[in-house]
Protein backbone atom coordinates (compact mmCIF):
# COMPACT_ATOMS: atom_id res chain seq x y z
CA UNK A 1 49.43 -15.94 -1.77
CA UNK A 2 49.03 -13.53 -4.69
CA UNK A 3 45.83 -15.42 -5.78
CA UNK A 4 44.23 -14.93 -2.24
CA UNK A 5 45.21 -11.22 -2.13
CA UNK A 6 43.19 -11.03 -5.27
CA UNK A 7 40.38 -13.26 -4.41
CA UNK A 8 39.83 -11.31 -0.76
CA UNK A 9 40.28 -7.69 -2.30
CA UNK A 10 37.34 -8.53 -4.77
CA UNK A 11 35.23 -9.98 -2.10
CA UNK A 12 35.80 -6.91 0.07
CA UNK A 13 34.12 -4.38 -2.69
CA UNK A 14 30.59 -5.16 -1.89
CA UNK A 15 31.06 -4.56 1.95
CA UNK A 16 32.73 -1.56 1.68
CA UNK A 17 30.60 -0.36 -0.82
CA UNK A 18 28.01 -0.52 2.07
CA UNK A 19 30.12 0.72 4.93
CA UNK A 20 31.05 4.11 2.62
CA UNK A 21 27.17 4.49 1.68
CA UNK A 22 25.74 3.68 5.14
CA UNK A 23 28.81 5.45 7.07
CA UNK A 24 29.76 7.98 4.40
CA UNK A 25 26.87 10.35 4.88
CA UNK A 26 26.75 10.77 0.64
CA UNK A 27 24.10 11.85 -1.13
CA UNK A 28 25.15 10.65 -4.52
CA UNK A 29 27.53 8.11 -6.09
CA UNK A 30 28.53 7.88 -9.95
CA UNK A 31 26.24 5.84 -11.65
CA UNK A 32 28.86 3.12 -12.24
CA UNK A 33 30.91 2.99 -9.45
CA UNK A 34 34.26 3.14 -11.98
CA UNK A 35 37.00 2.83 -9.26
CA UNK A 36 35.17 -0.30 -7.37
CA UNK A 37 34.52 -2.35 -10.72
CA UNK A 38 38.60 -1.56 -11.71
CA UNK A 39 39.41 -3.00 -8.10
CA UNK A 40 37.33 -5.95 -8.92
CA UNK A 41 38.73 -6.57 -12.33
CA UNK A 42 42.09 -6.15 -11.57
CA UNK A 43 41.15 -9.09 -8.54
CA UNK A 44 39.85 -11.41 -11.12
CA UNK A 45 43.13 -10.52 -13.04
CA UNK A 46 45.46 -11.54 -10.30
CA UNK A 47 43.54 -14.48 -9.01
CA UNK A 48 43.28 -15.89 -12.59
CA UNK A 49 46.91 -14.71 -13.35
CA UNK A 50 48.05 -16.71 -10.44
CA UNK A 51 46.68 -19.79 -11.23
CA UNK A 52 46.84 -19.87 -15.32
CA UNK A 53 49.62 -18.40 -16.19
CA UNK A 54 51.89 -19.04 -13.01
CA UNK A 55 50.67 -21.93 -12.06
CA UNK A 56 50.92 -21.13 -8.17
CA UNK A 57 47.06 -21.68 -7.19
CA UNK A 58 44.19 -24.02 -7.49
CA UNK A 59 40.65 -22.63 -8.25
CA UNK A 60 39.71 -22.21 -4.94
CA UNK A 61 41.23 -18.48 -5.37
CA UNK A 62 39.71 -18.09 -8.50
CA UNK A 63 36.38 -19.28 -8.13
CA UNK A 64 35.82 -16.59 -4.96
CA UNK A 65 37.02 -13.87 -6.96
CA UNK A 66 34.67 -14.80 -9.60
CA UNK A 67 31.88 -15.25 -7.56
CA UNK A 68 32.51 -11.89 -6.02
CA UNK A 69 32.74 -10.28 -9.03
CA UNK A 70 29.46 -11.39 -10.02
CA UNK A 71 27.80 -9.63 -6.71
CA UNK A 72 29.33 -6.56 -7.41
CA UNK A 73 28.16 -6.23 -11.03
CA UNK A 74 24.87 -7.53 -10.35
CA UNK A 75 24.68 -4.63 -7.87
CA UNK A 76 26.09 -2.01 -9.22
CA UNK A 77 24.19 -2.74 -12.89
CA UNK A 78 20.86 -4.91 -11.34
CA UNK A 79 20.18 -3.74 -7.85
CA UNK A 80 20.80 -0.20 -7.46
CA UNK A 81 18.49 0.55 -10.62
CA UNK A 82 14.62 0.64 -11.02
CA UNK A 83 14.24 0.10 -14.84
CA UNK A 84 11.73 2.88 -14.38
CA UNK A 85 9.73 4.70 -16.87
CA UNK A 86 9.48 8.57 -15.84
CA UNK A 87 6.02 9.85 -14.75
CA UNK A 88 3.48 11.34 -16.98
CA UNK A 89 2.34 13.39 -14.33
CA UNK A 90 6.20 15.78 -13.98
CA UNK A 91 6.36 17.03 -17.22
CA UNK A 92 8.50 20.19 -17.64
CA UNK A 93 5.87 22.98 -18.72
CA UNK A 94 3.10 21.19 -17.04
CA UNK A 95 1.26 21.98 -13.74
CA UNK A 96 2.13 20.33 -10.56
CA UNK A 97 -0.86 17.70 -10.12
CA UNK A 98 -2.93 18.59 -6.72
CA UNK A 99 -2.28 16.33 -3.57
CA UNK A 100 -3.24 16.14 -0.13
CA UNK A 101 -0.70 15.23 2.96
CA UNK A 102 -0.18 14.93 6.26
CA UNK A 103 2.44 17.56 7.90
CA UNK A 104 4.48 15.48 10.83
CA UNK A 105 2.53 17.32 13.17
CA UNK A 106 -0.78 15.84 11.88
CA UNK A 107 -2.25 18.90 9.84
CA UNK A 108 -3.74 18.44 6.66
CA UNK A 109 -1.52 19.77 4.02
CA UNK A 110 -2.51 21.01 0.22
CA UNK A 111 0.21 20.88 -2.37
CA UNK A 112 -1.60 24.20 -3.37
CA UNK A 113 -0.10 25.84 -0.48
CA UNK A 114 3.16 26.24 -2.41
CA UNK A 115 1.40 28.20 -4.93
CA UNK A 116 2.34 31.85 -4.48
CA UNK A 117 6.32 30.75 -4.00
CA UNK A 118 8.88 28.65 -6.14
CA UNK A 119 9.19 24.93 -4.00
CA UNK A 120 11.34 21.97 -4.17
CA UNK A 121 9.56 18.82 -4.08
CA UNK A 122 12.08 15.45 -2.56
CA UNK A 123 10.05 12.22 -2.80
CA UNK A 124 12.26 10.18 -0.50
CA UNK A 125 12.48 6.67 0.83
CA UNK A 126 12.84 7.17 4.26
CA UNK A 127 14.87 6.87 7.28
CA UNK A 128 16.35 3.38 6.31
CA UNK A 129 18.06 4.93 3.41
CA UNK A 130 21.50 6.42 3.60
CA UNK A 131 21.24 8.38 0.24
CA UNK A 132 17.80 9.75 1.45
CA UNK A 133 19.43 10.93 4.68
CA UNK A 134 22.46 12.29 3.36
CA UNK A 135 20.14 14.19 0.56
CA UNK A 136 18.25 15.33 3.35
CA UNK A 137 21.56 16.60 5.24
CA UNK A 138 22.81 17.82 2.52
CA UNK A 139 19.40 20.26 1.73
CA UNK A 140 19.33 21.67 5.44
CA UNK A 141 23.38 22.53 4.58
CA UNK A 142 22.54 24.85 1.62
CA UNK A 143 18.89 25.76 3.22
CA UNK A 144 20.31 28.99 2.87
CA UNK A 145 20.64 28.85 -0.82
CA UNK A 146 16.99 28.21 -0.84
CA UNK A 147 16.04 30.97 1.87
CA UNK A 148 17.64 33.53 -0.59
CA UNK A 149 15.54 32.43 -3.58
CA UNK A 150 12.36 32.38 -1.26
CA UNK A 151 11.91 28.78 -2.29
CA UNK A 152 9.78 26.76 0.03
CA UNK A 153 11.50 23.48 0.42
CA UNK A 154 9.58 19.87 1.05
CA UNK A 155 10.47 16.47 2.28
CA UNK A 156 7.60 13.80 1.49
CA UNK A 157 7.95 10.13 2.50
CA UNK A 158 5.11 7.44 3.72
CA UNK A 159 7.08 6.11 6.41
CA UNK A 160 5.54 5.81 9.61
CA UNK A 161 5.21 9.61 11.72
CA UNK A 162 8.14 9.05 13.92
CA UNK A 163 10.43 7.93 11.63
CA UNK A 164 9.82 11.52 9.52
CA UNK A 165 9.51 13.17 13.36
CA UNK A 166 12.70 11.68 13.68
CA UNK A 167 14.74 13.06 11.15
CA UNK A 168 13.05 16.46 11.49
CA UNK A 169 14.59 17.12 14.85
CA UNK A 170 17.74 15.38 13.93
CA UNK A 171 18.88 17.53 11.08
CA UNK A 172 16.46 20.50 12.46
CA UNK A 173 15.17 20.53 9.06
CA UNK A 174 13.36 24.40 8.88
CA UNK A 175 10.96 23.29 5.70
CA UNK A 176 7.99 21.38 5.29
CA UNK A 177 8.12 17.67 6.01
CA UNK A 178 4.76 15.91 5.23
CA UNK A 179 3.72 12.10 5.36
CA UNK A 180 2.26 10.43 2.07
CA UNK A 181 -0.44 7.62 4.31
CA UNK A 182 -0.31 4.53 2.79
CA UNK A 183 1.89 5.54 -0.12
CA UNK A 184 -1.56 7.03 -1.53
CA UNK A 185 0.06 10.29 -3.27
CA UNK A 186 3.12 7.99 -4.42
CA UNK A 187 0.39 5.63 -6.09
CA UNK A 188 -1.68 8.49 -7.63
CA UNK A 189 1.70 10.23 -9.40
CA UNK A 190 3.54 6.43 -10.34
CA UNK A 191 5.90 7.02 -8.27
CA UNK A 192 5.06 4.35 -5.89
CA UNK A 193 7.12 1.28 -4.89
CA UNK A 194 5.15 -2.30 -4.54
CA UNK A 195 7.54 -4.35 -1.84
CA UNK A 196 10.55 -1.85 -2.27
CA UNK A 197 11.80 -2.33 1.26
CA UNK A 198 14.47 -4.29 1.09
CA UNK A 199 14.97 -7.59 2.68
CA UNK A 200 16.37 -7.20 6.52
CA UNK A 201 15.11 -3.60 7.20
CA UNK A 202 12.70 -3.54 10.42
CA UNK A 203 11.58 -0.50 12.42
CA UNK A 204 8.02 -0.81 11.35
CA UNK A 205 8.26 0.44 7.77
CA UNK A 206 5.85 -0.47 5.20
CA UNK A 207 7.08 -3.25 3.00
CA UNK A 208 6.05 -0.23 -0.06
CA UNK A 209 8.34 2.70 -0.40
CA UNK A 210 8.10 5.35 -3.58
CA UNK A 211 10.73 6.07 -6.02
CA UNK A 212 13.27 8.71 -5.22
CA UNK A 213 12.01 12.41 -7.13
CA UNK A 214 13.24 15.82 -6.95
CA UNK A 215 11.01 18.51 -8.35
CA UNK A 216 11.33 22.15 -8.91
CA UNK A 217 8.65 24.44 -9.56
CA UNK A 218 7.92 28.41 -9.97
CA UNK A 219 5.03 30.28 -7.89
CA UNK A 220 2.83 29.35 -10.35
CA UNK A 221 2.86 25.61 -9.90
CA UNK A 222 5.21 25.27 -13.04
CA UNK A 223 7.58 22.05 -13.24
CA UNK A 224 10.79 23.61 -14.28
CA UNK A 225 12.64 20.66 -13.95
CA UNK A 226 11.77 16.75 -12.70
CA UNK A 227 14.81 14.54 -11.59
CA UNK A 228 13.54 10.95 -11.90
CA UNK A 229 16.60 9.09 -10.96
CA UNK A 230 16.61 5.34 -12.22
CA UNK A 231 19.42 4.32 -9.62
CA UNK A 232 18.79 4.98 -6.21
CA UNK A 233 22.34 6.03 -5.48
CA UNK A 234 22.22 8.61 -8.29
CA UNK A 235 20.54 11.86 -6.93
CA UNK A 236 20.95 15.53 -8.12
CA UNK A 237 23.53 18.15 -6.68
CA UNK A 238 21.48 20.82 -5.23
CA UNK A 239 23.62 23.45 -7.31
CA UNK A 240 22.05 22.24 -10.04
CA UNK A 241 18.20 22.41 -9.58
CA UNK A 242 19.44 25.93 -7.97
CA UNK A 243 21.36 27.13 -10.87
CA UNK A 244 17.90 25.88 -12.91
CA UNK A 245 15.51 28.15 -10.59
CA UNK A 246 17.99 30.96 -10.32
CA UNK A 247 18.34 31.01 -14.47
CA UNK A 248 14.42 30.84 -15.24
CA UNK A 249 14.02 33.58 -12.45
CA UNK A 250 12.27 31.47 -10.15
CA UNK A 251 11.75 33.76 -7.77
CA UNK A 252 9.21 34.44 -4.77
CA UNK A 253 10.78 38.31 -4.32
């Protein structure tokens, strides 16, 4: 009985890992997931307690709390990371490279334009993405913040125009959201994605997606600071990247 208690609670991480990021409306995890991988240790533990040193189960117990286990630590170390190198192209000090977008109401759209104020920059995934979306949320709660500092705020994805329509009107987002066609921008910057979408996902998304990026940058065009996550359920507290603009007076006013 033990053994089975075991063996189901570590085969119930991974799903619940999912319900809490998909349900949870997060916009961050830890990188590690500490309190999930004790839960499935201490699993194992029982399961293998039960049979080797009590001698009340077979391996049937055992074997599904080791196979679990296995899922969970291939996602939490494999899956959720990229293994990515940082871009050349956001380099603290250095000038934001010039692109050309689409805004979601079709008008051309020059990254100059945010010359003249400081701007956040959110490279996101798209709509298929809990993280993204609760990122996203979590922006248009502390717009505010942003309004204060005069900092022009932008949401930049390459998923198709009513997916980004979509999430504009659901979260009444007040900044700029613009549409990177055919991953292009992502490509030019190596940020891009080759077959990123994961398996399952359907609504008409492209099968490439682009790496998740935050960047700040003064009214210059400055990069004064470039958040390249390498785990795509790591992403930075907004307090942060304000408390970095607020410090190096990053200021429109």
């Amino acid at each position: 009985m033990m053994a089975w208690l075991g063996a189901t609670a570590v085969a119930m991480v991974l799903p619940v890992i999912m319900v809490y990021l998909i349900v949870g409306n997060i916009y961050t995890t830890s990188e590690n997931m500490p309190l999930f991988l004790f839960i499935t240790a201490l699993g194992v533990m029982i399961a293998g307690w039960e049979q080797f040193i009590e001698g009340a189960s077979g391996w049937a117990p055992t074997l599904v709390a080791i196979g679990s286990a296995v899922l969970v630590i291939l996602y939490v170390f494999w899956f959720s990371r990229y293994g990515r190198q940082p871009s050349s192209q956001f380099v603290v000090g250095s000038t934001l490279p010039e692109f050309s977008l689409k805004l979601i109401d079709g008008a051309p759209f020059s990254s100059s334009a945010l010359i003249g104020a400081p701007a956040l920059i959110i490279f996101y995934r798209g709509n298929w993405c809990p993280i993204c979306t609760g990122q996203i949320k979590n922006i248009v709660n502390r717009y505010q913040d942003f309004e204060k500092l005069g900092i022009k705020v932008m949401l930049i994805s390459s998923q198709p125009d009513r997916h980004s329509q979509n999430i504009y009107a659901r979260y009444n987002f007040p900044g700029i959201m613009a549409i990177d066609e055919n991953n292009q921008v992502a490509e030019r910057l190596g940020i891009a994605v080759r077959n990123g979408l994961p398996l399952g996902i359907s609504g008409g998304y492209s099968s490439d997606t682009v790496l998740p990026t935050v960047l700040g940058t003064n009214k210059t065009g400055t990069i004064l600071f470039a958040d390249q996550t390498d785990n795509y359920r790591v992403r930075p507290d907004p307090q942060s990247f304000l408390a970095i603009l607020r410090r190096t007076g990053a200021q429109s006013k």
